[in-house]
PDB file of N, CA and C in Angstrom:
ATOM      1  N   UNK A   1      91.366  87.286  89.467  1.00  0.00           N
ATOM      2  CA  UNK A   1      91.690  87.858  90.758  1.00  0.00           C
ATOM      3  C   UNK A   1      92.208  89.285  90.550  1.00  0.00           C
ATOM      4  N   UNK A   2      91.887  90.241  91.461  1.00  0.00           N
ATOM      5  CA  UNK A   2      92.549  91.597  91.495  1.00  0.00           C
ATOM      6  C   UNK A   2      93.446  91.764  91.493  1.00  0.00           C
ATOM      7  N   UNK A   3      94.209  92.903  91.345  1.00  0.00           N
ATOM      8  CA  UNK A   3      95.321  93.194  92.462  1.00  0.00           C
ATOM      9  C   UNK A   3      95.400  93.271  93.326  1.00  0.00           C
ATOM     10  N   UNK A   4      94.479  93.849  94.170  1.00  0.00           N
ATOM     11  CA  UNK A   4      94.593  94.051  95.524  1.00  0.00           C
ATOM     12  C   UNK A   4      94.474  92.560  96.042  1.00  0.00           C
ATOM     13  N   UNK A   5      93.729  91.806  95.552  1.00  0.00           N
ATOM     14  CA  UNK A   5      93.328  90.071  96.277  1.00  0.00           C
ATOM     15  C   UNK A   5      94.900  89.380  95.679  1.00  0.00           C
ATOM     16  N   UNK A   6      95.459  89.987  94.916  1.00  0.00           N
ATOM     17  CA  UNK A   6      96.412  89.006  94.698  1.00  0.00           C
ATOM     18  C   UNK A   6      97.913  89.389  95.571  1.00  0.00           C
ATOM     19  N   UNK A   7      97.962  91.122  96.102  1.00  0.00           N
ATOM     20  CA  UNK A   7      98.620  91.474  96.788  1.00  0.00           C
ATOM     21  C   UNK A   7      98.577  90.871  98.322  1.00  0.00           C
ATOM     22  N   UNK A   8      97.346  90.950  98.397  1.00  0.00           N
ATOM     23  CA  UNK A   8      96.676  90.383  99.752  1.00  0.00           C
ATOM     24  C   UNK A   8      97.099  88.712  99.794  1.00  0.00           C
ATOM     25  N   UNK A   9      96.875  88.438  99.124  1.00  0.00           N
ATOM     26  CA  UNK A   9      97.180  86.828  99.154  1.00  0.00           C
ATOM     27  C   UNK A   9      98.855  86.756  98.699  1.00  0.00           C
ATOM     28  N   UNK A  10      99.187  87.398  98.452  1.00  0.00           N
ATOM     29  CA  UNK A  10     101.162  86.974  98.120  1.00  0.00           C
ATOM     30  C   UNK A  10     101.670  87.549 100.073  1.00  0.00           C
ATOM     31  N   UNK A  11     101.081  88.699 100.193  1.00  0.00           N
ATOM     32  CA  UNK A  11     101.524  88.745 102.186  1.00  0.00           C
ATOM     33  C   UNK A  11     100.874  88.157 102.843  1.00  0.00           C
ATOM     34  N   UNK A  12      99.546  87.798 102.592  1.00  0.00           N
ATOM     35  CA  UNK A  12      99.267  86.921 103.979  1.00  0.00           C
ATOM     36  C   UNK A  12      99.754  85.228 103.957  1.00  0.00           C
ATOM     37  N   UNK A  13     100.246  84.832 102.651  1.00  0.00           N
ATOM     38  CA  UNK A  13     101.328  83.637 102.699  1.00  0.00           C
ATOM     39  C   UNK A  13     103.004  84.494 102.950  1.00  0.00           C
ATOM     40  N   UNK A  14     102.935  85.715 102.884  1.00  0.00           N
ATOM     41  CA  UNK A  14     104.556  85.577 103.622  1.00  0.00           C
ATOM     42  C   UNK A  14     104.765  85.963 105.368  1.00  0.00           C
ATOM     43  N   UNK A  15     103.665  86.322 105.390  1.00  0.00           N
ATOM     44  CA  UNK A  15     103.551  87.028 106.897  1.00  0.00           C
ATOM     45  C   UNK A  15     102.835  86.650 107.648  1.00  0.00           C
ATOM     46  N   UNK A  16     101.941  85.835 107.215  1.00  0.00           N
ATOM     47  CA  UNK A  16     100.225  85.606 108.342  1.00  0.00           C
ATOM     48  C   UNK A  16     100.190  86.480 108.814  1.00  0.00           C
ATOM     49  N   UNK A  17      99.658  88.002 108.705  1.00  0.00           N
ATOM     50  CA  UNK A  17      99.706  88.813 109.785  1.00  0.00           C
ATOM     51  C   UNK A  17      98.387  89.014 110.584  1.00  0.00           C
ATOM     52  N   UNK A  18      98.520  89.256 111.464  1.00  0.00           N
ATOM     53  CA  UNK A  18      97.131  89.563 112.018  1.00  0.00           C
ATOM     54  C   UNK A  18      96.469  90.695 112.024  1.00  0.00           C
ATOM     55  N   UNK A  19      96.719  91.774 111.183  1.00  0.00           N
ATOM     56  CA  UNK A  19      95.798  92.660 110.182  1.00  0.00           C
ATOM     57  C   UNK A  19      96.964  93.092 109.051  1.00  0.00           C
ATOM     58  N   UNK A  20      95.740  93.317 107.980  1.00  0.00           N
ATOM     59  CA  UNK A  20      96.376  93.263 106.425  1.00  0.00           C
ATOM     60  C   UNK A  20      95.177  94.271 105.821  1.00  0.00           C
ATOM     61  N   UNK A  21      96.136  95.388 105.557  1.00  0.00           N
ATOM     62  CA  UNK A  21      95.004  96.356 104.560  1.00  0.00           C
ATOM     63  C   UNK A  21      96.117  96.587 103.731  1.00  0.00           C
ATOM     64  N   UNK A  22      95.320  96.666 102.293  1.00  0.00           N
ATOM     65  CA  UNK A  22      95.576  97.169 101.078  1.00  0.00           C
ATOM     66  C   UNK A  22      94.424  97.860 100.427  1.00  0.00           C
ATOM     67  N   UNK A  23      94.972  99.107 100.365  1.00  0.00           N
ATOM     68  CA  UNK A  23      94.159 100.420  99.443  1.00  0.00           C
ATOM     69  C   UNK A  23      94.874 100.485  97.768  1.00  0.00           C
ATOM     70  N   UNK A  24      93.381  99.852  96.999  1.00  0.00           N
ATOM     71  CA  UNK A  24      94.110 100.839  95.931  1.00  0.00           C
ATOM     72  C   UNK A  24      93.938 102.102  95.523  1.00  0.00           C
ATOM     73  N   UNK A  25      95.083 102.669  95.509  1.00  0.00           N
ATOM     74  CA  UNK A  25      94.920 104.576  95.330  1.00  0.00           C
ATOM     75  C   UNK A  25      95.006 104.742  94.182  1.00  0.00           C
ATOM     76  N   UNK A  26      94.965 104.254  93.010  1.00  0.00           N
ATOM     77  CA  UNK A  26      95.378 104.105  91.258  1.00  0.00           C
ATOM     78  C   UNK A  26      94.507 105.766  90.803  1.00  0.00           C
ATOM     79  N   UNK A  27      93.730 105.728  91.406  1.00  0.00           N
ATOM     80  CA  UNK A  27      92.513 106.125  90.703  1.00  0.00           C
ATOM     81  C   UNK A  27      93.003 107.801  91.097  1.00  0.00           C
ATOM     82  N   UNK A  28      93.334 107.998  91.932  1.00  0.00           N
ATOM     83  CA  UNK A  28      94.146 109.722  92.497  1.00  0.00           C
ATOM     84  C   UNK A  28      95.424 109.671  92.123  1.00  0.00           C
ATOM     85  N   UNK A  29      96.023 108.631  91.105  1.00  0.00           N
ATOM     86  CA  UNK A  29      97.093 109.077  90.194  1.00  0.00           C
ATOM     87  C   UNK A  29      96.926 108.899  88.631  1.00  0.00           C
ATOM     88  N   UNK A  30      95.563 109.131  88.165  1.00  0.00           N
ATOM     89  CA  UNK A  30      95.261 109.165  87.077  1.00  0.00           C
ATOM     90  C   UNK A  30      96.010 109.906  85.778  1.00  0.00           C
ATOM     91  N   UNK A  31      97.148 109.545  85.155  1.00  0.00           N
ATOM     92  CA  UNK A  31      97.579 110.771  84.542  1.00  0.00           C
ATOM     93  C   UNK A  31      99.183 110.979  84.540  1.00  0.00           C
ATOM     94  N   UNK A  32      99.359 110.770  85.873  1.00  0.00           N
ATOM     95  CA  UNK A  32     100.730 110.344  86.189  1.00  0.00           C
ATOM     96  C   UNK A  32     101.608 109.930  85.465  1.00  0.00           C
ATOM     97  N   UNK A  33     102.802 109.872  85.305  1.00  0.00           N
ATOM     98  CA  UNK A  33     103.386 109.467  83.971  1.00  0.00           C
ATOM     99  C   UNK A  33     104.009 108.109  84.564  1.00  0.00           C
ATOM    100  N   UNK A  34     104.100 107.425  85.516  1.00  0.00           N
ATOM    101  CA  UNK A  34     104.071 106.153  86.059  1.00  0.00           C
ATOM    102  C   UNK A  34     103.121 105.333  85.759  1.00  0.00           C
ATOM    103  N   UNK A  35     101.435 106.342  86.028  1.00  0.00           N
ATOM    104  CA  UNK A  35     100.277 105.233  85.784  1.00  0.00           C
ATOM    105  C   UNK A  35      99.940 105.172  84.565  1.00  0.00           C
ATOM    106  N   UNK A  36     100.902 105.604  83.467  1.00  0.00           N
ATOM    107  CA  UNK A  36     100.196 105.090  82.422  1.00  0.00           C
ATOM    108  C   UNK A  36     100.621 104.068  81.459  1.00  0.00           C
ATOM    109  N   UNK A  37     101.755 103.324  82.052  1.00  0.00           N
ATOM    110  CA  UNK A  37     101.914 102.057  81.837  1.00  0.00           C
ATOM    111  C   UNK A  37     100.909 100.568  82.232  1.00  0.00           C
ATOM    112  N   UNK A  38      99.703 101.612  82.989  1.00  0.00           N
ATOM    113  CA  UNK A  38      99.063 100.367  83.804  1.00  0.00           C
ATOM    114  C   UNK A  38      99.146  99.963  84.796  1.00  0.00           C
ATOM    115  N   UNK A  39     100.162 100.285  85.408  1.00  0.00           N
ATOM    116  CA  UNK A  39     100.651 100.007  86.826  1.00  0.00           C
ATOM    117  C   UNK A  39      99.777 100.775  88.102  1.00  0.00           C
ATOM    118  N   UNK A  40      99.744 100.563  89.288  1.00  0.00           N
ATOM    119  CA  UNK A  40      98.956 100.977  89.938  1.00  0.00           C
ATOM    120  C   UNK A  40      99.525 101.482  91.402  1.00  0.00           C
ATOM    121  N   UNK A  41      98.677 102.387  92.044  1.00  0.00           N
ATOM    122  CA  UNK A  41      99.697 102.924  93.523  1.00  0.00           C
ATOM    123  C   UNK A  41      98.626 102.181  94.427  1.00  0.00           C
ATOM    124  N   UNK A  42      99.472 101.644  95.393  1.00  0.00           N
ATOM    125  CA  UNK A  42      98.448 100.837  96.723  1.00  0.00           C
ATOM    126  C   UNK A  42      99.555 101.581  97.623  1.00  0.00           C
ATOM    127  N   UNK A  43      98.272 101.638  98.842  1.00  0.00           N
ATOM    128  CA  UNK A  43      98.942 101.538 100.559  1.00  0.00           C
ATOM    129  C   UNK A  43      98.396 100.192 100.961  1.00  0.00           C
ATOM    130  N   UNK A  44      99.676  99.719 101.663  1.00  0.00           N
ATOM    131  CA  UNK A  44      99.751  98.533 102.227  1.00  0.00           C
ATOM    132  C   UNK A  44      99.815  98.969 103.739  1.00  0.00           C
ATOM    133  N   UNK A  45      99.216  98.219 104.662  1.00  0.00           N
ATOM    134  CA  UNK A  45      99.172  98.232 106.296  1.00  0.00           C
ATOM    135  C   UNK A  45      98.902  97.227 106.878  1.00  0.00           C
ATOM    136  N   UNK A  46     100.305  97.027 107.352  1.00  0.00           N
ATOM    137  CA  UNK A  46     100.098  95.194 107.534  1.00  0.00           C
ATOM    138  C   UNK A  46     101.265  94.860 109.151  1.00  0.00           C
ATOM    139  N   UNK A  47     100.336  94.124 109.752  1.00  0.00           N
ATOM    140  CA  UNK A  47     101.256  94.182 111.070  1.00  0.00           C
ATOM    141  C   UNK A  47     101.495  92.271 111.345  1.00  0.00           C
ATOM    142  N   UNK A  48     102.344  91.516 111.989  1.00  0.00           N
ATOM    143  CA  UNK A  48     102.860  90.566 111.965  1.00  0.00           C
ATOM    144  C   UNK A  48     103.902  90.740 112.923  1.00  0.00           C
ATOM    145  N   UNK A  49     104.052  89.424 113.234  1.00  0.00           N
ATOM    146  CA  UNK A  49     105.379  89.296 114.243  1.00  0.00           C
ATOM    147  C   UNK A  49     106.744  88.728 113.347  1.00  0.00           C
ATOM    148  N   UNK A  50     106.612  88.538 112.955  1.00  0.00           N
ATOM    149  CA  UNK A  50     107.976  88.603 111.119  1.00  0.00           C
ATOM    150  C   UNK A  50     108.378  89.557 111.256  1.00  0.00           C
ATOM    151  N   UNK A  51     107.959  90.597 111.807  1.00  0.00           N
ATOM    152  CA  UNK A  51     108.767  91.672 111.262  1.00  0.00           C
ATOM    153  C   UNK A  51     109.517  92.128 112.957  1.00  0.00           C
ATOM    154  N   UNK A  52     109.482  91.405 114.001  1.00  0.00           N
ATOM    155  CA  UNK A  52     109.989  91.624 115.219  1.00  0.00           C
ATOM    156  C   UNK A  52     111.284  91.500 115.104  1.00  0.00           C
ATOM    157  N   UNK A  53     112.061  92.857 115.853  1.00  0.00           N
ATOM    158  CA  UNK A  53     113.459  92.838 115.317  1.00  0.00           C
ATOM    159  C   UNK A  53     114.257  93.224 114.209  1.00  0.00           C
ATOM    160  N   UNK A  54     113.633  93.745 113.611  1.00  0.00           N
ATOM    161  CA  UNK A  54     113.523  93.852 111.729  1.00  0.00           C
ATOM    162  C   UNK A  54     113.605  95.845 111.442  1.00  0.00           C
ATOM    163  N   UNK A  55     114.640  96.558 111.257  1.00  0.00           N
ATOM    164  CA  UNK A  55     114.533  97.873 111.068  1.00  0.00           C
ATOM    165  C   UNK A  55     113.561  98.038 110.033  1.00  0.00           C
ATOM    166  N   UNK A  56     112.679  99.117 110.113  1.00  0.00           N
ATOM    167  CA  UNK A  56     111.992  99.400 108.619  1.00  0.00           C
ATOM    168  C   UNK A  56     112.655  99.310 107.611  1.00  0.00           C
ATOM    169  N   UNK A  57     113.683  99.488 106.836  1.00  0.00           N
ATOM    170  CA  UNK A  57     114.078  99.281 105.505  1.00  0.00           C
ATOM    171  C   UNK A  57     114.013  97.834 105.547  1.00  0.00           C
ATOM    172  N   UNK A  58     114.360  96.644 106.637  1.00  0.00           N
ATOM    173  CA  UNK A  58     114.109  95.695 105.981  1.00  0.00           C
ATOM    174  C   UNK A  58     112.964  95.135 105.978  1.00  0.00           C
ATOM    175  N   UNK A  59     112.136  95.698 106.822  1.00  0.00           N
ATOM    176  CA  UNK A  59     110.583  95.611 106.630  1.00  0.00           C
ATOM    177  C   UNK A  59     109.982  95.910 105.099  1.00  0.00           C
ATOM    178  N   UNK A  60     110.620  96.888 104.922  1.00  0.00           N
ATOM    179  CA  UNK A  60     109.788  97.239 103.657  1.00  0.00           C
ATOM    180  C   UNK A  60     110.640  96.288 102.306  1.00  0.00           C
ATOM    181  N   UNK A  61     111.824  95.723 102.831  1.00  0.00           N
ATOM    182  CA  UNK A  61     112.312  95.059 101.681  1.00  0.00           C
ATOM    183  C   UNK A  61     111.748  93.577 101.326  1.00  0.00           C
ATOM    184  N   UNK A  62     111.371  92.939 103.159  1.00  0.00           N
ATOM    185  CA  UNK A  62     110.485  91.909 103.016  1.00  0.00           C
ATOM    186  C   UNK A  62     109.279  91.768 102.329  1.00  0.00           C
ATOM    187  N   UNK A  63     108.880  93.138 102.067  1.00  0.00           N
ATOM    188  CA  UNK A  63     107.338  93.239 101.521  1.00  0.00           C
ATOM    189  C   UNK A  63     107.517  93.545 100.003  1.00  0.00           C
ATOM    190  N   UNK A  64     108.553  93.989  99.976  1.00  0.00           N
ATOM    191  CA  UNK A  64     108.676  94.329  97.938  1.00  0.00           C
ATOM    192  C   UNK A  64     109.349  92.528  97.670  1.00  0.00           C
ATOM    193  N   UNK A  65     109.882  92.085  98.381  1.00  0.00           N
ATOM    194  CA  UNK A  65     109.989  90.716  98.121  1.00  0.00           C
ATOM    195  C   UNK A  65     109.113  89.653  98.005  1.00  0.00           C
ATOM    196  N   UNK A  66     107.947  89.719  98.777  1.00  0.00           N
ATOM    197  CA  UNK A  66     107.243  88.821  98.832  1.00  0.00           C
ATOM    198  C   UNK A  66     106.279  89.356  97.951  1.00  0.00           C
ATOM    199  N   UNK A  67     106.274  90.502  97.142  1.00  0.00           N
ATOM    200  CA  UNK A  67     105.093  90.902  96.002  1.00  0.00           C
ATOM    201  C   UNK A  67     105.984  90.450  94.808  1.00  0.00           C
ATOM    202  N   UNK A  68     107.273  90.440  94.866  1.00  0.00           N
ATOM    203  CA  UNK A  68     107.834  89.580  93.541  1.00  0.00           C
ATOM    204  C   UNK A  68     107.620  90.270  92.252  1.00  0.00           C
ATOM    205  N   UNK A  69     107.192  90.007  91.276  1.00  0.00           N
ATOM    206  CA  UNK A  69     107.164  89.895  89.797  1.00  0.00           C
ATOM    207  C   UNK A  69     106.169  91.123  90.286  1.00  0.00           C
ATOM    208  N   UNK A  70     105.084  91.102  91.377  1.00  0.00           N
ATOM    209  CA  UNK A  70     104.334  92.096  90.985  1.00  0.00           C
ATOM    210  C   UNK A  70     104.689  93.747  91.057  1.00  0.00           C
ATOM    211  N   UNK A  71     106.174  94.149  91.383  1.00  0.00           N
ATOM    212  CA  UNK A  71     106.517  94.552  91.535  1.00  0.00           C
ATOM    213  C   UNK A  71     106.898  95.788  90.073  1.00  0.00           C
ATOM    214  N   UNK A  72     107.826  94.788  89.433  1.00  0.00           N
ATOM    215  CA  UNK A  72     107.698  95.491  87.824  1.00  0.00           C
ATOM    216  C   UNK A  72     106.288  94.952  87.057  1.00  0.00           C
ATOM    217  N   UNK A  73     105.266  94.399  87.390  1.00  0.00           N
ATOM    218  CA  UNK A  73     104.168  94.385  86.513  1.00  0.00           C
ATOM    219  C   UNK A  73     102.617  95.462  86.518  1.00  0.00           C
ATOM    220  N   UNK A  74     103.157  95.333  88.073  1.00  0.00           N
ATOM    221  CA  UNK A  74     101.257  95.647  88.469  1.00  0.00           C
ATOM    222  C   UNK A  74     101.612  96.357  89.536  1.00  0.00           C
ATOM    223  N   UNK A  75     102.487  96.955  89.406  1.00  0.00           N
ATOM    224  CA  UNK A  75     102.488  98.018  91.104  1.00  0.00           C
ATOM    225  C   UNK A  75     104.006  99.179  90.777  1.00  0.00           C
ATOM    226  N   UNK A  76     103.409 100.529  90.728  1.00  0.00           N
ATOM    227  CA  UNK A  76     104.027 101.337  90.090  1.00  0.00           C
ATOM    228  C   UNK A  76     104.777 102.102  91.539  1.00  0.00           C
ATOM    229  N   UNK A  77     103.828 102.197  92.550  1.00  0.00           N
ATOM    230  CA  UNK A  77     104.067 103.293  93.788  1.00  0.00           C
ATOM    231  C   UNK A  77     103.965 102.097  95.025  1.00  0.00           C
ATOM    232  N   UNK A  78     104.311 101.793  96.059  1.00  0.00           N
ATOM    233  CA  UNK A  78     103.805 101.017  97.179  1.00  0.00           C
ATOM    234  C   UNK A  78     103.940 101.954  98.964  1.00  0.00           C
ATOM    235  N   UNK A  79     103.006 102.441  99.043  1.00  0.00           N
ATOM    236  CA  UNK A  79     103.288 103.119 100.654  1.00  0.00           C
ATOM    237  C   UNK A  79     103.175 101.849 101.143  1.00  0.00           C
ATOM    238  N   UNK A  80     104.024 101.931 102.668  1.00  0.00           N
ATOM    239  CA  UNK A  80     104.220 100.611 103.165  1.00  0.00           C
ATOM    240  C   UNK A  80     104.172 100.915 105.259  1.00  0.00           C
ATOM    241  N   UNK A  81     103.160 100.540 105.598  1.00  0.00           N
ATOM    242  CA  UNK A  81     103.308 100.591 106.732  1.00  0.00           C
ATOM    243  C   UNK A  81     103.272  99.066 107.643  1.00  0.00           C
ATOM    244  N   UNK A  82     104.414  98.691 108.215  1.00  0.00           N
ATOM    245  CA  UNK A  82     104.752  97.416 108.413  1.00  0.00           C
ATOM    246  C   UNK A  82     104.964  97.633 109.847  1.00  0.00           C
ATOM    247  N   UNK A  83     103.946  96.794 110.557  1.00  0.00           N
ATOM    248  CA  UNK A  83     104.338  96.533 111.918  1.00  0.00           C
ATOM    249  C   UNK A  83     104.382  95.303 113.057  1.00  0.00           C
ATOM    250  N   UNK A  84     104.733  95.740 113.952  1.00  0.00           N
ATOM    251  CA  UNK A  84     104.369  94.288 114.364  1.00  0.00           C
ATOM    252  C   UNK A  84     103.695  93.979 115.487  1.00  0.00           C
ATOM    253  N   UNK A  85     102.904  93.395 116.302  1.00  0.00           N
ATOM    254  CA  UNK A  85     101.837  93.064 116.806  1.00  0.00           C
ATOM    255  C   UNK A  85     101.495  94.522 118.056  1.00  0.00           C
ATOM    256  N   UNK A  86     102.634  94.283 118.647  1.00  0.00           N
ATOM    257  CA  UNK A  86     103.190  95.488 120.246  1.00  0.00           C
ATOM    258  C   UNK A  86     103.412  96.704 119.506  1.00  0.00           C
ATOM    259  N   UNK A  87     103.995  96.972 118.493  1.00  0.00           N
ATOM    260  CA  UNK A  87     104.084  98.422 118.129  1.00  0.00           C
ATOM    261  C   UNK A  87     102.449  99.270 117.759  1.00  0.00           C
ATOM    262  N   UNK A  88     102.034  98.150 116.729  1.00  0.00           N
ATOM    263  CA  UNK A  88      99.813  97.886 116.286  1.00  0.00           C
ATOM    264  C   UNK A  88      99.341  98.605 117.461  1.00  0.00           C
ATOM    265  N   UNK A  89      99.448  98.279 118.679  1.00  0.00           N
ATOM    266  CA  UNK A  89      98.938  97.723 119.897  1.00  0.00           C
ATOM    267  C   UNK A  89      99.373  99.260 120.579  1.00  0.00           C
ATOM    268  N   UNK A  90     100.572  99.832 120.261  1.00  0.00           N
ATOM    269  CA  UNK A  90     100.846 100.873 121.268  1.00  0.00           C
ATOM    270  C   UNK A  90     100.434 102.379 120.741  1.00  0.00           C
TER     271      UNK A  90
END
């Protein structure tokens, strides 16, 4: 499995959201002194009603939580756009 399929599959079991994009951008930080441990930069864009009520910092803390381990293994950078169904929508 990828990263991206395995990122994808660790949020859509914490969030069900009803849209989920993950970009991997690895490849436009070639060089980087982050990416050369292996690690990789994704944008995440992911909207859900989990996150209703929820300030962005803890939005984005729910989402470095539910990537877990992949956090120090396989993911060096994470842009994070977290929303929720009515904000998507407006």
């Amino acid at each position: 499995m990828s990263r991206v399929e395995r990122i994808r599959a660790a949020l859509e079991a914490a969030f069900a959201p009803t849209r989920l994009e993950v970009e991997d951008d690895s490849h436009r930080h070639a060089g980087h002194a982050g990416a050369r441990d292996g690690r990789g930069h994704f944008n995440v864009r992911i909207v859900s009603t989990a996150f209703a009520g929820k300030p962005p910092l803890a939005r984005h803390r729910a989402v470095y939580a539910a990537l877990g381990g992949m956090m120090q293994t396989d993911i060096h950078a994470l842009s994070i756009e977290a929303r929720t169904p009515a904000e998507a929508d407006a």
